[in-house]
Protein backbone atom coordinates (compact mmCIF):
# COMPACT_ATOMS: atom_id res chain seq x y z
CA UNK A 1 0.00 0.00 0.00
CA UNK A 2 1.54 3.61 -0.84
CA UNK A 3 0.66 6.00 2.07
CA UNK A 4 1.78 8.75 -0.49
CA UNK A 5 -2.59 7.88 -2.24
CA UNK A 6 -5.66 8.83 -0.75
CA UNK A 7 -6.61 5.01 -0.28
CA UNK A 8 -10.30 6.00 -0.71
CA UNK A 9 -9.81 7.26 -3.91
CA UNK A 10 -6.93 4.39 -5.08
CA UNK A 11 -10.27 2.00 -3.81
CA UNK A 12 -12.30 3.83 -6.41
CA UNK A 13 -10.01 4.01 -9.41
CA UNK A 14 -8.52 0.30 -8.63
CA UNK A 15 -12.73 -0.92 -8.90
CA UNK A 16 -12.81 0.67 -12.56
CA UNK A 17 -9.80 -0.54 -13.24
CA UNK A 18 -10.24 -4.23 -12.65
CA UNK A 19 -10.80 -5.99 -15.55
CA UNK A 20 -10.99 -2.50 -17.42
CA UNK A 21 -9.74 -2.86 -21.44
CA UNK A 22 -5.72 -2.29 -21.60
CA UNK A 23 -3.97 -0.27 -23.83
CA UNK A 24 -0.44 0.30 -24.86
CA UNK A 25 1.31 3.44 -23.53
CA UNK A 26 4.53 3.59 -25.41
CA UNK A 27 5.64 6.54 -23.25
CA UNK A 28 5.59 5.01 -20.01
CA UNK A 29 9.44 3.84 -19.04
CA UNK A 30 8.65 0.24 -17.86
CA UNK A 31 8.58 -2.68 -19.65
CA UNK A 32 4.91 -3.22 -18.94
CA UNK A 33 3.61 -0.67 -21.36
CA UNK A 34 0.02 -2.19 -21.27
CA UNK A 35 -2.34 -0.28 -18.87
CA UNK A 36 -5.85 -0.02 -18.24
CA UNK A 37 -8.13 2.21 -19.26
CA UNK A 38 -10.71 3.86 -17.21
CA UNK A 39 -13.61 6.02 -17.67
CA UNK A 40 -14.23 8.68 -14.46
CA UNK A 41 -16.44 11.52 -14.05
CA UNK A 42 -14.84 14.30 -15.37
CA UNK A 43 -15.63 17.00 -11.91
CA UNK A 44 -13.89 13.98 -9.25
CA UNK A 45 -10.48 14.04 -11.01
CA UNK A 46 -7.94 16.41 -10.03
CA UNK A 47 -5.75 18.72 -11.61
CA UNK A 48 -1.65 17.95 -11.19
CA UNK A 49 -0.19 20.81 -9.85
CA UNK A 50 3.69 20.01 -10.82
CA UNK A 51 2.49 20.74 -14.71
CA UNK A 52 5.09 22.34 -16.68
CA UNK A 53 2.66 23.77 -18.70
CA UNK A 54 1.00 25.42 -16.38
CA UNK A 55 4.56 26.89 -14.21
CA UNK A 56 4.22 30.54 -15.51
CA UNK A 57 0.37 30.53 -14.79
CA UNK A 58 1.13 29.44 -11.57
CA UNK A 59 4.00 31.74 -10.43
CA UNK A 60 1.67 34.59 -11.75
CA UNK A 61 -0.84 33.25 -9.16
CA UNK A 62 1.44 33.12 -6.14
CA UNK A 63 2.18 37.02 -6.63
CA UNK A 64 -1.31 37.91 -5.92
CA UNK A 65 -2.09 39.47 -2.28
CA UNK A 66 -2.60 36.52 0.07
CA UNK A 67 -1.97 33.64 -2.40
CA UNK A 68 1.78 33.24 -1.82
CA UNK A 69 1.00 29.77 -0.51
CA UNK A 70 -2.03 28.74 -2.51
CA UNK A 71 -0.13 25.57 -4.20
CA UNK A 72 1.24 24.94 -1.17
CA UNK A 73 -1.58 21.79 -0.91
CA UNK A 74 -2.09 20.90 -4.03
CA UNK A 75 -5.46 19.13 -3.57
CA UNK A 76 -7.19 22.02 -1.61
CA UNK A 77 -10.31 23.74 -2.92
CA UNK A 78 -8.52 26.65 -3.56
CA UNK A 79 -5.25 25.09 -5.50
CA UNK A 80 -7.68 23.08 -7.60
CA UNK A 81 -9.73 26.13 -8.42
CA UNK A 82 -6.81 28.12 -9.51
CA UNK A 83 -5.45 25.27 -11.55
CA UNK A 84 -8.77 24.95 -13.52
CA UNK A 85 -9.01 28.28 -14.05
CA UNK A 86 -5.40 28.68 -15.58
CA UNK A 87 -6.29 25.76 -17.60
CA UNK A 88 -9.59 26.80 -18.80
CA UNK A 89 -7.85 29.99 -20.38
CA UNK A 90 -5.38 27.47 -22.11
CA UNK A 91 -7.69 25.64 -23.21
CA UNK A 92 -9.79 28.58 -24.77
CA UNK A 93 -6.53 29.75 -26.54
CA UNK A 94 -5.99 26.50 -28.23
CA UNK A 95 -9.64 26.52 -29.01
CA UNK A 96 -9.99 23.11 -27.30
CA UNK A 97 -13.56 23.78 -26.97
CA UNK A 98 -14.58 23.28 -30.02
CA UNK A 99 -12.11 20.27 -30.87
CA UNK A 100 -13.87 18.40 -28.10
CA UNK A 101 -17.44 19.66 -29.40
CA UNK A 102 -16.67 18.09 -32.68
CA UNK A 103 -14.68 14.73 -32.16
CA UNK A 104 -14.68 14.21 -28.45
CA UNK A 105 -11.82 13.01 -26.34
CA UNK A 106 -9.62 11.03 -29.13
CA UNK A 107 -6.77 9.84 -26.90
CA UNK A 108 -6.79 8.59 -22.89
CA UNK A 109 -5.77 11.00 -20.53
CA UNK A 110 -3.58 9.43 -18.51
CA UNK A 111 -4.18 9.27 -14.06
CA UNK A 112 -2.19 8.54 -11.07
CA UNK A 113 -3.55 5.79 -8.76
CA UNK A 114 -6.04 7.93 -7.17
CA UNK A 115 -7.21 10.22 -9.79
CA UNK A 116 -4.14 12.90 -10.58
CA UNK A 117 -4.25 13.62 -13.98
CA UNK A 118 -0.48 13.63 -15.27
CA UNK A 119 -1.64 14.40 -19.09
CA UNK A 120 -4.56 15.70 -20.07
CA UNK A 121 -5.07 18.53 -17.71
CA UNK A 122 -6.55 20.62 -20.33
CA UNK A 123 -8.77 18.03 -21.98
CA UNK A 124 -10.43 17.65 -18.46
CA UNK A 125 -10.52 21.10 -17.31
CA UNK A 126 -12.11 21.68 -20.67
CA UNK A 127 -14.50 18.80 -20.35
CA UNK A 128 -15.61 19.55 -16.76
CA UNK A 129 -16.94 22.88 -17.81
CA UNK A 130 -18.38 21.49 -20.73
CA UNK A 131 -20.18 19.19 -18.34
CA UNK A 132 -20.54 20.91 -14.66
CA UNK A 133 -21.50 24.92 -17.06
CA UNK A 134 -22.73 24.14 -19.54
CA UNK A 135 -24.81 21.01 -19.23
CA UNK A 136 -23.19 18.79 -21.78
CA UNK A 137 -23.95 14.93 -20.77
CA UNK A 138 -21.67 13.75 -23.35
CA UNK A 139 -18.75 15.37 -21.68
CA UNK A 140 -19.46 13.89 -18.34
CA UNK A 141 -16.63 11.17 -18.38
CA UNK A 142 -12.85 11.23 -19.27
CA UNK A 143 -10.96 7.91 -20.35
CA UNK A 144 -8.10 7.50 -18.97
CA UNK A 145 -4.48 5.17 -18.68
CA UNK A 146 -3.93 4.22 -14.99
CA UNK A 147 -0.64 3.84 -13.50
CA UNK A 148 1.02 1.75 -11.12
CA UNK A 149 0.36 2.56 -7.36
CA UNK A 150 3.91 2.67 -6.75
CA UNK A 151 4.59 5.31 -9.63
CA UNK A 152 7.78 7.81 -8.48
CA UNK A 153 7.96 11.29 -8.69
CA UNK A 154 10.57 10.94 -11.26
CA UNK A 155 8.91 8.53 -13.63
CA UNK A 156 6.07 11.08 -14.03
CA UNK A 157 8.89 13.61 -14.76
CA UNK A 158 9.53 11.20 -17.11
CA UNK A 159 6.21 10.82 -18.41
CA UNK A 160 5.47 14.12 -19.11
CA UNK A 161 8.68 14.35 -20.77
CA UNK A 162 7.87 11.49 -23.17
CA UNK A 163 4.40 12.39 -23.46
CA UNK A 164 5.95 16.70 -24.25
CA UNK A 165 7.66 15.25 -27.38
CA UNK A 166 5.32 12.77 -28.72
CA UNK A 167 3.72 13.50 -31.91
CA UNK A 168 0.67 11.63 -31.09
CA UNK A 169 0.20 13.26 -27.21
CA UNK A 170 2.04 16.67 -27.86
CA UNK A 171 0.22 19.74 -26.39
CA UNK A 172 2.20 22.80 -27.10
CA UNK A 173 4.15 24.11 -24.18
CA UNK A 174 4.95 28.33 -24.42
CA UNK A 175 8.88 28.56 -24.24
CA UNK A 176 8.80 29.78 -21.13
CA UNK A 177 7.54 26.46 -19.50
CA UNK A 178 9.57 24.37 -21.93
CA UNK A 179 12.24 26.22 -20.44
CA UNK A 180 10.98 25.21 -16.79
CA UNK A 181 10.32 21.71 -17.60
CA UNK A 182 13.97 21.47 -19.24
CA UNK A 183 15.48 23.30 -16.49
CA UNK A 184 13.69 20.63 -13.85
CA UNK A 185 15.17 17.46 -16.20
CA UNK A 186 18.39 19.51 -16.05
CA UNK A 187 18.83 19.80 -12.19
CA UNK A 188 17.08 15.96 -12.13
CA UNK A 189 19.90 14.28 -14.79
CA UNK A 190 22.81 15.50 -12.75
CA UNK A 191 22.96 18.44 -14.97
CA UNK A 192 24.01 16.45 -17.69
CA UNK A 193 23.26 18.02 -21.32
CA UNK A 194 23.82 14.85 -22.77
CA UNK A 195 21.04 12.83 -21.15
CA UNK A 196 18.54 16.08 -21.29
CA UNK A 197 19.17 16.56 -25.13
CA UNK A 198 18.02 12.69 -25.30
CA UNK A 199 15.02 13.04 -22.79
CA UNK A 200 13.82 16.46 -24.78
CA UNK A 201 14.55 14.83 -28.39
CA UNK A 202 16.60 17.78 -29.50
CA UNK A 203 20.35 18.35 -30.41
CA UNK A 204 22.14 19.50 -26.78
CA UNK A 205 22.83 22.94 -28.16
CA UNK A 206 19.02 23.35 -28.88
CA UNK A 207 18.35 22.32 -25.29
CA UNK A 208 20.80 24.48 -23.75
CA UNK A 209 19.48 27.38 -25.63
CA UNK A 210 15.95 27.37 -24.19
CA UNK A 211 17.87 26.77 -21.21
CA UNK A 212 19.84 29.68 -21.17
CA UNK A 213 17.16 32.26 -22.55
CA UNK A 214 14.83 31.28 -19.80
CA UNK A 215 17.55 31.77 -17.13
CA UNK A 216 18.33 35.50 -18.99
CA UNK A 217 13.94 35.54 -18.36
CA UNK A 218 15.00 34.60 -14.53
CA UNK A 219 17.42 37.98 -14.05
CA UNK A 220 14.43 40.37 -15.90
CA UNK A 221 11.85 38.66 -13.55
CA UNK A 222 13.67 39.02 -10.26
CA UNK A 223 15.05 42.12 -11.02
CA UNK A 224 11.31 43.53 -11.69
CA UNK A 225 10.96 42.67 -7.75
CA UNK A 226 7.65 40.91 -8.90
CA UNK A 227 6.00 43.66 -11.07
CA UNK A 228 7.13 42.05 -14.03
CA UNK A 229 5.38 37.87 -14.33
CA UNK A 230 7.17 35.00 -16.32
CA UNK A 231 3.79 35.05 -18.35
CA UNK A 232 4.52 38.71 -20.04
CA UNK A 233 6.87 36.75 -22.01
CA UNK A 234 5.46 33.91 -23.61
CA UNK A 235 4.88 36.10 -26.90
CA UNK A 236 8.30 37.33 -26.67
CA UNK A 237 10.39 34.35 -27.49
CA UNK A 238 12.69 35.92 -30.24
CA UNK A 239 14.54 38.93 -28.20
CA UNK A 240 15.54 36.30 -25.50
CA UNK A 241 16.90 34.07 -28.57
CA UNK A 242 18.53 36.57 -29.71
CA UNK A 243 20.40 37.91 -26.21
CA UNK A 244 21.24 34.46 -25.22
CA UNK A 245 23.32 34.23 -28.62
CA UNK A 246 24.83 36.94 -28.63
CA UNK A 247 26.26 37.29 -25.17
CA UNK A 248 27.11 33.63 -24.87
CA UNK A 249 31.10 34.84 -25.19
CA UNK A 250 30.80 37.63 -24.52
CA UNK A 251 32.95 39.48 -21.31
CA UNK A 252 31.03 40.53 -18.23
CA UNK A 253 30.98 44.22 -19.08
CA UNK A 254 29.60 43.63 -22.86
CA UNK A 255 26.98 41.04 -21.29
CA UNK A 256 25.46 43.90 -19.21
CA UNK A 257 25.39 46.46 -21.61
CA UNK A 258 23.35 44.43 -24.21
CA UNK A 259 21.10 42.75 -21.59
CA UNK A 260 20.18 45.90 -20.45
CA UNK A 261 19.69 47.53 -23.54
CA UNK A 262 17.15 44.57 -24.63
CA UNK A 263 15.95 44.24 -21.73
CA UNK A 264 14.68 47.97 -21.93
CA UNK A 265 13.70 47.20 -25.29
CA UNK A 266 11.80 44.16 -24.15
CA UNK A 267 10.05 46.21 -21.24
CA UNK A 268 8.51 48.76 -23.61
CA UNK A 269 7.85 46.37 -26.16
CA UNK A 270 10.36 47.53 -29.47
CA UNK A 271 10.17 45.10 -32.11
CA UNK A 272 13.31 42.40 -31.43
CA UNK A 273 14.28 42.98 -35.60
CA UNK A 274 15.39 46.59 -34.23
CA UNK A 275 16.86 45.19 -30.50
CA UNK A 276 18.82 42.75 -32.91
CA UNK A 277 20.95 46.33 -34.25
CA UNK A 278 22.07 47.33 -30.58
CA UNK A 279 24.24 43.79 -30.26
CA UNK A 280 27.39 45.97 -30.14
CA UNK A 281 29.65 46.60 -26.56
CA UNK A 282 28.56 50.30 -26.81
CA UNK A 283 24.64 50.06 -27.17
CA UNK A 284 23.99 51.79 -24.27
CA UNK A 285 25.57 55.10 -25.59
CA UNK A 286 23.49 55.14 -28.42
CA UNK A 287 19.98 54.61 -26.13
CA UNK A 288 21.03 57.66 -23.47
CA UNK A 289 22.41 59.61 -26.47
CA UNK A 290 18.34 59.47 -27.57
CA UNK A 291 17.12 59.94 -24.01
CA UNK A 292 18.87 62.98 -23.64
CA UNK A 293 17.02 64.62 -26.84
CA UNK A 294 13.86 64.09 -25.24
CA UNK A 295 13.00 66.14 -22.43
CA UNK A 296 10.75 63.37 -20.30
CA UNK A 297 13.31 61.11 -20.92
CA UNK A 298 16.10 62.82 -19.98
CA UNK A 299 13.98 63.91 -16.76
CA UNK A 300 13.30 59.88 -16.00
CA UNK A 301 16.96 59.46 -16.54
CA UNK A 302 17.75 61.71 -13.66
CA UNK A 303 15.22 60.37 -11.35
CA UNK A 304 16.69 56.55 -12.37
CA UNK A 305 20.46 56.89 -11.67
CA UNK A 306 19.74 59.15 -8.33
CA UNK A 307 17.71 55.92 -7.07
CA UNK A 308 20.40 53.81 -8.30
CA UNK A 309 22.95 55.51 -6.43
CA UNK A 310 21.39 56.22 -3.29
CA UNK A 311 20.52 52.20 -3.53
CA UNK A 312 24.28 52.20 -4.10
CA UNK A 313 25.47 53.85 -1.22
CA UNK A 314 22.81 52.38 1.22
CA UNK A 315 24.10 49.21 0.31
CA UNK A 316 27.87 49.96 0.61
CA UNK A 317 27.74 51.59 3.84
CA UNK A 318 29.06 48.64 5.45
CA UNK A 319 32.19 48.57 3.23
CA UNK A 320 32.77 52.46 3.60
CA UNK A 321 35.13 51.89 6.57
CA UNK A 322 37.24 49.31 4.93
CA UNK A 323 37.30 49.91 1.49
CA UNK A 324 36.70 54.16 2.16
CA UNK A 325 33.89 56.19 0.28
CA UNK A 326 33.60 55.56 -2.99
CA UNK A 327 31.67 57.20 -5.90
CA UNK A 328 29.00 55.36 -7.57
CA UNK A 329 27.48 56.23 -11.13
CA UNK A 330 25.04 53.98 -12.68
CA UNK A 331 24.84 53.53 -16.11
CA UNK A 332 21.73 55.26 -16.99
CA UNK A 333 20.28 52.37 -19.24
CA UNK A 334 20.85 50.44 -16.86
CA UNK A 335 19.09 52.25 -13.91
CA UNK A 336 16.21 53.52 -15.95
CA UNK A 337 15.34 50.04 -16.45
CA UNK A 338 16.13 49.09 -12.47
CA UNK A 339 13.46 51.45 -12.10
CA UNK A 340 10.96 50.67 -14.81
CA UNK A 341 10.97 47.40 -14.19
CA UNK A 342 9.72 47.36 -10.80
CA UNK A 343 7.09 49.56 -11.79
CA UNK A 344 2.99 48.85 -13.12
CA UNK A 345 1.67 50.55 -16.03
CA UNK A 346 -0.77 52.39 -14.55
CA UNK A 347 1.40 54.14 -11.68
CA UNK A 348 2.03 57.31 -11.62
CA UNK A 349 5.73 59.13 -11.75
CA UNK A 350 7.14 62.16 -10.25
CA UNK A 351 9.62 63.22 -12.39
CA UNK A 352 12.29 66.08 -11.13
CA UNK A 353 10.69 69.46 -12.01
CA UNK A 354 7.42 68.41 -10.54
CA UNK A 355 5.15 66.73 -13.64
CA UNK A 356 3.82 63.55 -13.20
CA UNK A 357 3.68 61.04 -16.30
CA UNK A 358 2.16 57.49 -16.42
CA UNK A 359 4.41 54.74 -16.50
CA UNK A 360 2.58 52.93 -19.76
CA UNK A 361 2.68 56.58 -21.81
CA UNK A 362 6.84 56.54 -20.55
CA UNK A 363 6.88 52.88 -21.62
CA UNK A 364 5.48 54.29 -25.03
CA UNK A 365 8.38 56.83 -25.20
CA UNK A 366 11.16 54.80 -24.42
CA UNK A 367 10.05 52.43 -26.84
CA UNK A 368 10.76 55.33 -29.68
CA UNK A 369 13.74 56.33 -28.29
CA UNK A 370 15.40 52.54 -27.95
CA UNK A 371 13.96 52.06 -31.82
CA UNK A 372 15.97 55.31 -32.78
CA UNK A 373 18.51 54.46 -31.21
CA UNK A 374 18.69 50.68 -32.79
CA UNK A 375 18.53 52.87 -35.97
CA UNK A 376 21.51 54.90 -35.41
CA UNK A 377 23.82 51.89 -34.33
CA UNK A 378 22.67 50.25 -37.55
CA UNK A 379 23.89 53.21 -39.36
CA UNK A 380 27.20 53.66 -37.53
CA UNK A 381 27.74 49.78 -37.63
CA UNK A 382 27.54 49.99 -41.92
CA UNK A 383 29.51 53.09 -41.43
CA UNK A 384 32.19 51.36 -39.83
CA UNK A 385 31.93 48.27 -42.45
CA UNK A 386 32.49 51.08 -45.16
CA UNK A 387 35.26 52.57 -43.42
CA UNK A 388 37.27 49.59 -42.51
CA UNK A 389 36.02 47.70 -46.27
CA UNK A 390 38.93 48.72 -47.93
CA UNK A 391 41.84 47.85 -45.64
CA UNK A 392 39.70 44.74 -45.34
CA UNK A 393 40.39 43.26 -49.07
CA UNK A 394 43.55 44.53 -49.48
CA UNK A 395 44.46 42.05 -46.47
CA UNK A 396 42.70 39.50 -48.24
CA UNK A 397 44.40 40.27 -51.77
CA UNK A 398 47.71 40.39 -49.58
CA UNK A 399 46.86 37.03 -48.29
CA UNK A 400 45.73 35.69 -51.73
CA UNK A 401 49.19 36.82 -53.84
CA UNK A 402 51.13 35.47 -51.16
CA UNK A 403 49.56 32.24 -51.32
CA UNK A 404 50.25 32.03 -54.88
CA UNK A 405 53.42 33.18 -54.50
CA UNK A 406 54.04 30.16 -52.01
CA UNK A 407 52.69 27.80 -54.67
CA UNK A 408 54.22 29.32 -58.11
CA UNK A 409 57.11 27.31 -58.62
CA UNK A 410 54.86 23.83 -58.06
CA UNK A 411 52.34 25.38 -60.54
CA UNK A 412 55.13 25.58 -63.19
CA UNK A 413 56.51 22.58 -62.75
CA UNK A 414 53.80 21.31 -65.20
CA UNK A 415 53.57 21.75 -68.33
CA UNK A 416 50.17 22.60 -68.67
CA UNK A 417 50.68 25.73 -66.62
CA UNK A 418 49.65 28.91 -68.72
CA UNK A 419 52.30 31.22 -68.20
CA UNK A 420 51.08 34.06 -70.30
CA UNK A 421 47.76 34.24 -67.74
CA UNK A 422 50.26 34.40 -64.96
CA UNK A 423 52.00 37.36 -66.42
CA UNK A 424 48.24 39.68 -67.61
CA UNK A 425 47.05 39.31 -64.07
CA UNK A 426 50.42 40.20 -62.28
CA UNK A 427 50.31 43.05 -64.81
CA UNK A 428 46.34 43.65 -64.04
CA UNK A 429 47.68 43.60 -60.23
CA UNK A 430 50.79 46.05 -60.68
CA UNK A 431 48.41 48.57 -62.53
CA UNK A 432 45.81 48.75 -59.82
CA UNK A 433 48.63 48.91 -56.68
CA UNK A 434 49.82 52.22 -58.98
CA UNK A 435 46.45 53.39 -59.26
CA UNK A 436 45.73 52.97 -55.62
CA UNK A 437 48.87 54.67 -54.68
CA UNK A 438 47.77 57.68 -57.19
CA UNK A 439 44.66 58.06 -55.20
């Protein structure tokens, strides 16, 4: 017997499950693949909780006032209800409704010993109102596979896992909880690329980039102080793919200054083809250059660094009598989005002079400012390219005559060489070095 069930419930599954039909699960780890299948009413099954589907929905939850511990039982009244209710939204953006409407539930769900649903969360949140709103008889039951009693936390990892990259089972995940449930296989495999690439199905370097862009999602989250939730992102994808890339050898210093400078973009919402232009060491430059020109900008620029440096100095009075004062100057992209970041749209700022401005209508303007700015690195950076183009294939013609040079007196060895070609392009080459010198 596994204290871990509610026996009464493991009494009520294990009853429909005795001499119930079995079918083959080819995603479940064992050798016995062949499990029952059970029919239940769709309102007494309960929602899983540890669904990486549902992680970002979930953290979102936990921020509201006086549900910091709401998952903290998973099978209470009120972690169900907020489970269904995430799920019902999910389920209305794949349009799951009307799938069901038209061809039912196609594939078992599949159910821990005493009624967890592992997959098919969605299907039977969606089914439940279906049934329990709406009055829909047929949608009064879900089929399900029934594990073992003695199923382990990490064999449902496991499950899910399998079940995340079948092509039969697959239920699209938003990156940022494929990024959860690949961090969670990480940590579990002994953080061994190797074995996650083969749990996920994709190439290691695949793995480790979802990886890596949701821990860059991580530093933008907790540095928002929780005014900023993991689900802001899940449209956002392609600046994070692009960040991760770039900085990945990158030094410390050049790290920070791009982060920042997406991050800002990200924040206000710029359009990642123009973040992609400010993947350059000096990025920030360019972004205060354009907050400087605007008045309200330049104002919440101000405001930003003095909060960064009185942060600063509170937090290095300790050292003061060791290490003796010190100045501090915060980068001003940097602390204007320390400060947005921790701030909601509809708040209102006091910027120095005494006007107020809401946070959404700044949002707004630093969004045209970081776009200008992307515009005007994209210039200088084909500037530069234009500048430095000719030094750039005269190395390469160096390079190129002294490699034939190296090989010349092979070449003639043969007879087939053609000598007179060899002479018209040393003579094509002598006339342009005169005319470059001319110039």
């Amino acid at each position: 017997m596994n204290p871990v069930l509610d026996q009464d419930r493991a009494q009520l599954v294990a009853t429909r499950a005795e001499g119930a039909p079995r079918q083959l699960l080819p995603q479940w780890l064992r050798p016995e693949k062949e499990l029952p299948v059970v029919s239940l009413e769709v309102d007494w099954v309960r929602f899983s909780i540890l669904n990486h589907r549902t992680r970002a929905e979930q953290i979102k939850v936990t921020r509201q006032p006086g549900k910091k511990d709401v998952f903290t039982d998973p099978f209470s009244d009120a972690a169900q209800t907020e489970q269904y209710n995430i799920l019902i939204k999910q389920a209305h953006a794949d349009d799951l409704f009307d799938d069901l409407a038209k061809r039912g539930q196609r594939e078992p769900a599949v159910i821990t010993a005493d009624g967890v649903l592992i997959n098919g969360n969605r299907r039977g949140a969606a089914l439940r109102k279906l049934y329990v709103e709406d009055d829909k008889q047929d949608a009064r039951y879900i089929r399900a596979f029934v594990l073992p009693n003695d199923v382990t936390a990490q064999e449902i990892l496991d499950l899910e896992t399998e079940l995340q990259v079948s092509r039969d089972y697959r239920q699209q995940y938003s990156w940022v909880n494929e990024g959860f449930l690949i961090e969670d296989i990480f940590e579990a495999s002994g953080k061994d690329w190797a074995k996650v690439a083969k749990r996920v199905r994709l190439k290691q370097d695949e793995a480790r980039k979802i990886y890596t862009q949701l821990q860059q999602l991580h530093q933008l989250v907790e540095m928002s102080g929780g005014a900023l939730d993991y689900t802001n992102f899940e449209d956002k994808e392609s600046p994070f793919t692009e960040l991760s890339a770039y900085v990945s050898n990158k030094t410390p210093q050049e790290t920070k200054v791009v982060r920042d400078s997406f991050f800002l973009g990200v924040i206000s919402d710029a359009n990642y083809r123009d973040l992609r232009k400010l993947r350059r060491p000096d990025a920030d430059t360019f972004i205060e250059s354009e907050f400087q020109k605007e008045p309200v900008l330049a104002k919440l620029m101000e405001l930003a660094k003095g909060e960064a440096t009185a942060d600063a100095d509170e937090a290095d009075d300790l050292l003061d009598d060791v290490l003796g004062s010190q100045e501090t100057s915060a980068s001003g992209v940097s602390a204007v989005l320390s400060f947005l970041a921790t701030k909601n749209k509809d708040e209102m700022i006091s910027l120095p002079g005494g006007d107020t401005v809401l946070v959404d209508n700044l949002l707004e303007t630093v969004k045209e400012a970081v776009t200008v700015a992307a515009n005007e690195a994209d210039e200088d950076t084909k500037d530069s390219k234009a500048v430095n183009a000719p030094l750039q294939r005269l190395d390469a013609a160096i390079r190129d005559a002294g490699r034939s040079l190296s090989i010349l007196a092979q070449a003639r060895s043969f007879d087939e060489f053609d000598e007179a070609g060899f002479v018209d392009r040393v003579s094509q080459l002598r006339e342009i070095v005169e005319q470059l010198e001319q110039k």
